[in-house]
PDB file of N, CA and C in Angstrom:
ATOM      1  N   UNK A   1     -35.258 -34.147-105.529  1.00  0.00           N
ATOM      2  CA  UNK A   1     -36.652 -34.154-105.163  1.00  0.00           C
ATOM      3  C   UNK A   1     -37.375 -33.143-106.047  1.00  0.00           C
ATOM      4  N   UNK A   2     -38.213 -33.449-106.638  1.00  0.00           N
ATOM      5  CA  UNK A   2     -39.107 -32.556-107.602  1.00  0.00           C
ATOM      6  C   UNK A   2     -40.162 -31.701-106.709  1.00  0.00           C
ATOM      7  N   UNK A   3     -40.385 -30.692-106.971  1.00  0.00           N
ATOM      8  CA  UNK A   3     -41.309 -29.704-106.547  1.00  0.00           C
ATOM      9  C   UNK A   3     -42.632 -30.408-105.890  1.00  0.00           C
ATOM     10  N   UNK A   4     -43.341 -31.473-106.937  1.00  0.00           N
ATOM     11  CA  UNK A   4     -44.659 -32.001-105.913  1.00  0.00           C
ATOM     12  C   UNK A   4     -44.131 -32.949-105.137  1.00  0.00           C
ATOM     13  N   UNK A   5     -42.915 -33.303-105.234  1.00  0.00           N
ATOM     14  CA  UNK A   5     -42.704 -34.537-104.147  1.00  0.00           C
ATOM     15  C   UNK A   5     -42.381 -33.709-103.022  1.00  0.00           C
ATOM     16  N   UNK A   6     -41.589 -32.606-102.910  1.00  0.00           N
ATOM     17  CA  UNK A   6     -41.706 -31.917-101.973  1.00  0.00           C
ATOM     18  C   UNK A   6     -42.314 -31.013-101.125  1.00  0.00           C
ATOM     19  N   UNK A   7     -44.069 -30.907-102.135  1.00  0.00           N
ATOM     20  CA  UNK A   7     -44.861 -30.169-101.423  1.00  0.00           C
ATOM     21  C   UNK A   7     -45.624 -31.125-101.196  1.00  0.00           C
ATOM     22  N   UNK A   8     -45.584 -32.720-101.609  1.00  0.00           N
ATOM     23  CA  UNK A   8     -46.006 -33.272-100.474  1.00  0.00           C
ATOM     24  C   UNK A   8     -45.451 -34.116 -99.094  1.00  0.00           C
ATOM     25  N   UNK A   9     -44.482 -33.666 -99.359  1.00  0.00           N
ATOM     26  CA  UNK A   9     -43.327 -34.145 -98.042  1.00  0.00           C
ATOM     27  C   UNK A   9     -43.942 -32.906 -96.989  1.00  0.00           C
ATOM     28  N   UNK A  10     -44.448 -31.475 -97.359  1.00  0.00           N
ATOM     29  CA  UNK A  10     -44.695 -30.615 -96.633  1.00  0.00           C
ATOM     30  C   UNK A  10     -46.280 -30.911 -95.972  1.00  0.00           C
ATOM     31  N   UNK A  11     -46.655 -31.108 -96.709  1.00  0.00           N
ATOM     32  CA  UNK A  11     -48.061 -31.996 -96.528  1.00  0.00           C
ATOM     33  C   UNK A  11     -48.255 -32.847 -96.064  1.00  0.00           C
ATOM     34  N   UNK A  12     -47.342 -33.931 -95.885  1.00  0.00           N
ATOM     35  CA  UNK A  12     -47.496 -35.283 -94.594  1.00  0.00           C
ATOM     36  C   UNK A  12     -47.089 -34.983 -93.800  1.00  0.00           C
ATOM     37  N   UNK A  13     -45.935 -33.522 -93.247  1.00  0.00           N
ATOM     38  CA  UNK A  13     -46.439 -33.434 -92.221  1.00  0.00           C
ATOM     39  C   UNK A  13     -47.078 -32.345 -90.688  1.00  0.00           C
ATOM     40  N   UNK A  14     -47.795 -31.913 -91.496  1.00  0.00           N
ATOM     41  CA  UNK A  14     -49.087 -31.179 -90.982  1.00  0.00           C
ATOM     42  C   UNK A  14     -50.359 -31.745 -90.497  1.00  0.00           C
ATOM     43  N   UNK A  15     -50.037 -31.614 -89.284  1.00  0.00           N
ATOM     44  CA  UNK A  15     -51.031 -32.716 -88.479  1.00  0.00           C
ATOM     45  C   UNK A  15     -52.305 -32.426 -89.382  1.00  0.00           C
ATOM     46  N   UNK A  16     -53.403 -33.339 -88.949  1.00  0.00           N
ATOM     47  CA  UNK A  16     -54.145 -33.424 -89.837  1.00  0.00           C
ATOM     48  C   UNK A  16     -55.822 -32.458 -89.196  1.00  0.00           C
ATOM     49  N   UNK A  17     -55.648 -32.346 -87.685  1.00  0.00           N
ATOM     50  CA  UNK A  17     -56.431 -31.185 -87.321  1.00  0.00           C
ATOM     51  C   UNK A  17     -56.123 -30.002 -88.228  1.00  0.00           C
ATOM     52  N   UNK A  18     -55.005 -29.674 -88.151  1.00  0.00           N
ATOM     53  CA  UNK A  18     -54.640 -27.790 -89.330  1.00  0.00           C
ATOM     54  C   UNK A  18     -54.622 -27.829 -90.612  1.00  0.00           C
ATOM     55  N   UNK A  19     -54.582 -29.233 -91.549  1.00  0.00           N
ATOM     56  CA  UNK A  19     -54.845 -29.559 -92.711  1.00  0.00           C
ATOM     57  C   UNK A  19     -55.828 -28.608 -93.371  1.00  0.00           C
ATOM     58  N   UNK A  20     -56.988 -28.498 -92.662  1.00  0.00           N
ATOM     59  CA  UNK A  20     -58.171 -27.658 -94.105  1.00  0.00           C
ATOM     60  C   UNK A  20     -57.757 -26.166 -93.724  1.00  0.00           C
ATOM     61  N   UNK A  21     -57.503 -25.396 -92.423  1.00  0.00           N
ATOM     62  CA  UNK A  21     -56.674 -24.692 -92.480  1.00  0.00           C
ATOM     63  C   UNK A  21     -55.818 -23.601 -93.316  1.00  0.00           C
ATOM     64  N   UNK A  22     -54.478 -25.176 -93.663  1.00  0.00           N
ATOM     65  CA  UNK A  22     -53.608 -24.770 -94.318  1.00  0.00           C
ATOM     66  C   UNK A  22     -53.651 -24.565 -95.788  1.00  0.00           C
ATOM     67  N   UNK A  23     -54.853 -25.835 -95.987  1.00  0.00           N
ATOM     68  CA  UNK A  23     -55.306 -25.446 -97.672  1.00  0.00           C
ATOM     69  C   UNK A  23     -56.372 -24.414 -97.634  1.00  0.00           C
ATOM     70  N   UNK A  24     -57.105 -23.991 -96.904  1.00  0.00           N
ATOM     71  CA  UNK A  24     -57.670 -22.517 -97.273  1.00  0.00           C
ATOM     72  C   UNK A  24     -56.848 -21.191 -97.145  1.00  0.00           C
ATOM     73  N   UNK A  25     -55.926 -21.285 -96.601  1.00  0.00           N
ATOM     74  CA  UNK A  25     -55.098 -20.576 -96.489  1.00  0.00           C
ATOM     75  C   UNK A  25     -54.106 -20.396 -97.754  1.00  0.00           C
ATOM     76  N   UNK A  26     -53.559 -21.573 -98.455  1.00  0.00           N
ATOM     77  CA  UNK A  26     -52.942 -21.476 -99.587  1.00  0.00           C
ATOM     78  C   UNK A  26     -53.544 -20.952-100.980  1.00  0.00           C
ATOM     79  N   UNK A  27     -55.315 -21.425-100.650  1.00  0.00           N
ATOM     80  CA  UNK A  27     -55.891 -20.926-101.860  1.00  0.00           C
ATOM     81  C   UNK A  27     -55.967 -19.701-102.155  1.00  0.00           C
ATOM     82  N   UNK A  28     -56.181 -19.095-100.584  1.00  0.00           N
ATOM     83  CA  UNK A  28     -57.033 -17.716-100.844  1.00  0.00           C
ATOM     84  C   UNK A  28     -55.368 -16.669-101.177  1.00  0.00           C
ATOM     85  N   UNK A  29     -54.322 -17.348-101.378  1.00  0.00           N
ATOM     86  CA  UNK A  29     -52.745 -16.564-101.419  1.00  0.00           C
ATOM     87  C   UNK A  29     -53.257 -15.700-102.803  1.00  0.00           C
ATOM     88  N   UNK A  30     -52.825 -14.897-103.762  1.00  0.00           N
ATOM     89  CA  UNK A  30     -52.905 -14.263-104.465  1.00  0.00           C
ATOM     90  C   UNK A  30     -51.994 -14.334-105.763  1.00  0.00           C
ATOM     91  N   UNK A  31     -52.282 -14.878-106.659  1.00  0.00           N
ATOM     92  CA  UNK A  31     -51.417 -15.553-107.816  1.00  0.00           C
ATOM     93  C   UNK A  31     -50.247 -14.163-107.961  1.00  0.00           C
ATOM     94  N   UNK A  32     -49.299 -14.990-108.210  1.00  0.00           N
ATOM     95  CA  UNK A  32     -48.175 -13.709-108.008  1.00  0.00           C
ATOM     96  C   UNK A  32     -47.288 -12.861-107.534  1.00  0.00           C
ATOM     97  N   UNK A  33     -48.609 -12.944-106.183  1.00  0.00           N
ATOM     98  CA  UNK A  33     -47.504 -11.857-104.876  1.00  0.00           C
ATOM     99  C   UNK A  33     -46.859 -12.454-103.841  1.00  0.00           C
ATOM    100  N   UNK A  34     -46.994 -13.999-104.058  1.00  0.00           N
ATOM    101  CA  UNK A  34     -46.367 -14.560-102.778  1.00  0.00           C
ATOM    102  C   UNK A  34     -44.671 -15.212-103.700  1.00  0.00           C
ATOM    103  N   UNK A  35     -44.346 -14.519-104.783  1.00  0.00           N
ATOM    104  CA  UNK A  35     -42.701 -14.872-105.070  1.00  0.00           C
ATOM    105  C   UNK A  35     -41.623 -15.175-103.536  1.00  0.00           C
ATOM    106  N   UNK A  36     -41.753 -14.106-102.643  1.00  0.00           N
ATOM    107  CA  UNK A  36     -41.096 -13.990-101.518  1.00  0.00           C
ATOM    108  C   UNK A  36     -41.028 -15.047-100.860  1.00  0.00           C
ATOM    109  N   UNK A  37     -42.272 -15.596-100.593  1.00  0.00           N
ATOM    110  CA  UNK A  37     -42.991 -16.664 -99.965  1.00  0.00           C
ATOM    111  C   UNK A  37     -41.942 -18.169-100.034  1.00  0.00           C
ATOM    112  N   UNK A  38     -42.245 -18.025-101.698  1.00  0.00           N
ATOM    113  CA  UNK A  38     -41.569 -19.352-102.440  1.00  0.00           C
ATOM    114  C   UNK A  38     -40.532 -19.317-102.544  1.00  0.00           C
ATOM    115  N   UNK A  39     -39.415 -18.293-102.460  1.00  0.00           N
ATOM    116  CA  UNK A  39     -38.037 -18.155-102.722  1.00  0.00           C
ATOM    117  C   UNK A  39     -37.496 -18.509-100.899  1.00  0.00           C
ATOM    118  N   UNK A  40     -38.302 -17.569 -99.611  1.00  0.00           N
ATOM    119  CA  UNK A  40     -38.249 -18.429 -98.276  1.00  0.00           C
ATOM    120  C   UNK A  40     -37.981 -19.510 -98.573  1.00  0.00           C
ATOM    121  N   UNK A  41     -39.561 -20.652 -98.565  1.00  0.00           N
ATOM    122  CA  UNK A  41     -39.391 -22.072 -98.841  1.00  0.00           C
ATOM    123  C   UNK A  41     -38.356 -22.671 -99.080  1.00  0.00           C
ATOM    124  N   UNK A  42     -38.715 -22.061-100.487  1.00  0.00           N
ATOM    125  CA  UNK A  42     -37.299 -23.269-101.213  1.00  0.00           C
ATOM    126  C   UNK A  42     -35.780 -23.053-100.664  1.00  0.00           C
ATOM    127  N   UNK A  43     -35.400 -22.024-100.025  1.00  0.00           N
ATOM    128  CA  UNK A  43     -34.079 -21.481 -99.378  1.00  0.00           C
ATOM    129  C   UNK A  43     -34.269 -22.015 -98.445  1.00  0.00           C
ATOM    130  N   UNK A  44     -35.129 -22.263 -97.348  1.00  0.00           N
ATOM    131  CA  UNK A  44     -34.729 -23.354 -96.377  1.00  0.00           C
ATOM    132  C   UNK A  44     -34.836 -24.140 -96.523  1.00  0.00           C
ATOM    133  N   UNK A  45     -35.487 -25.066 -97.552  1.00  0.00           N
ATOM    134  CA  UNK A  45     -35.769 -26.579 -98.031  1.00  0.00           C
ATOM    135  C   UNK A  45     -33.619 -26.843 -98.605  1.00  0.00           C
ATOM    136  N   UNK A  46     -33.212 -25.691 -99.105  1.00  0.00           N
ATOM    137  CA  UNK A  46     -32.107 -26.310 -99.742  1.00  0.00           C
ATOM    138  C   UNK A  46     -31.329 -26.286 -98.828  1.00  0.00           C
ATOM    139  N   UNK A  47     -31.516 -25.237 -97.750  1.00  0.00           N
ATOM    140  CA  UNK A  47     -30.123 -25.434 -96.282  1.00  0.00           C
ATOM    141  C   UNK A  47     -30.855 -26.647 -95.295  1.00  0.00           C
ATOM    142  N   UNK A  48     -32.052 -27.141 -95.175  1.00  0.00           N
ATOM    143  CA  UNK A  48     -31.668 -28.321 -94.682  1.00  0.00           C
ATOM    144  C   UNK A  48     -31.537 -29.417 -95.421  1.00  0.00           C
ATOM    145  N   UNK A  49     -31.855 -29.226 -96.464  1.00  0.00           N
ATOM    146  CA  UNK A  49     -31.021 -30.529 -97.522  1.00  0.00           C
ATOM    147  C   UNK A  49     -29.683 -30.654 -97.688  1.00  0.00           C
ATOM    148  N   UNK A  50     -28.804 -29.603 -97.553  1.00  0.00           N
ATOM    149  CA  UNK A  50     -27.816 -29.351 -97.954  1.00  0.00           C
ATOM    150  C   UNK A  50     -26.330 -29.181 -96.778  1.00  0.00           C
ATOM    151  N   UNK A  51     -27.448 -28.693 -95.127  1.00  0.00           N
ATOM    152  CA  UNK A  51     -26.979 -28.207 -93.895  1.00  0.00           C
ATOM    153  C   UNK A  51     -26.022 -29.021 -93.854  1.00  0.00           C
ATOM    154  N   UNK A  52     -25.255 -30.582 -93.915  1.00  0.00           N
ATOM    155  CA  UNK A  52     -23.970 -30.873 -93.454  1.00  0.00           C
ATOM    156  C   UNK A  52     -22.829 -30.314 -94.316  1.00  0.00           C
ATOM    157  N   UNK A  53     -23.289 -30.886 -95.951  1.00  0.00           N
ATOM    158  CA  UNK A  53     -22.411 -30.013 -97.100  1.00  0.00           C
ATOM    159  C   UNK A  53     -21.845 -28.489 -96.775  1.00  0.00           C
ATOM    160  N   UNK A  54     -22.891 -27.594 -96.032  1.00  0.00           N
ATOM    161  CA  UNK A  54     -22.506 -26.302 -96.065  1.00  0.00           C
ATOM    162  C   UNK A  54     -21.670 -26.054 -94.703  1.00  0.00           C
ATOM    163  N   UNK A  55     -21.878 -26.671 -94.036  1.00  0.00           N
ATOM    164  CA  UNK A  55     -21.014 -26.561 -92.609  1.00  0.00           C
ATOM    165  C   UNK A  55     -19.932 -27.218 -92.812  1.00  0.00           C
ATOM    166  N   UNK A  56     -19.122 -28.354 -93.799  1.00  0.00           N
ATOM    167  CA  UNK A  56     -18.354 -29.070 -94.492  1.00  0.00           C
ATOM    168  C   UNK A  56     -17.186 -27.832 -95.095  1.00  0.00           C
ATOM    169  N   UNK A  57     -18.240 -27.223 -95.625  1.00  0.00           N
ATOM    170  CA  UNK A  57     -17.953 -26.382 -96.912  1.00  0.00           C
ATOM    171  C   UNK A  57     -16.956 -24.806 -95.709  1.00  0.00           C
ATOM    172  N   UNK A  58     -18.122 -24.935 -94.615  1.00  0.00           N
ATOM    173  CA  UNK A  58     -17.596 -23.374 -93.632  1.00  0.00           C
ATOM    174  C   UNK A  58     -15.989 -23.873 -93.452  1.00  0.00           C
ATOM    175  N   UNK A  59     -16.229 -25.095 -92.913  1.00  0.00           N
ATOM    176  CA  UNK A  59     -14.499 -25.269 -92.162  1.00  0.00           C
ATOM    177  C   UNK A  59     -13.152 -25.411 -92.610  1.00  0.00           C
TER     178      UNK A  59
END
């Protein structure tokens, strides 16, 4: 899954009341300081992509 396919997999699904919300919220982030942010994300995007492999992998 490529990066925009997966930020819009994150995006369909956010009900659509918190939608403008969530994009004013992303804009006003601060180029740079949210590394932490994105390294979160993508670390749980890969343990539930990955969650049977790694419990496979525990036993």
């Amino acid at each position: 899954m490529s990066e925009k396919e997966y930020a819009k997999s994150i995006i369909d699904i956010i009900p659509e009341e918190y939608l403008d919300e969530v994009i004013r919220f992303l804009l006003s982030l601060p180029e740079g300081n949210n590394d932490d942010k994105k390294f979160d994300l993508v670390s749980k995007h890969i343990l539930e992509k990955y969650h049977k492999a790694f419990e496979e992998l525990a036993k």
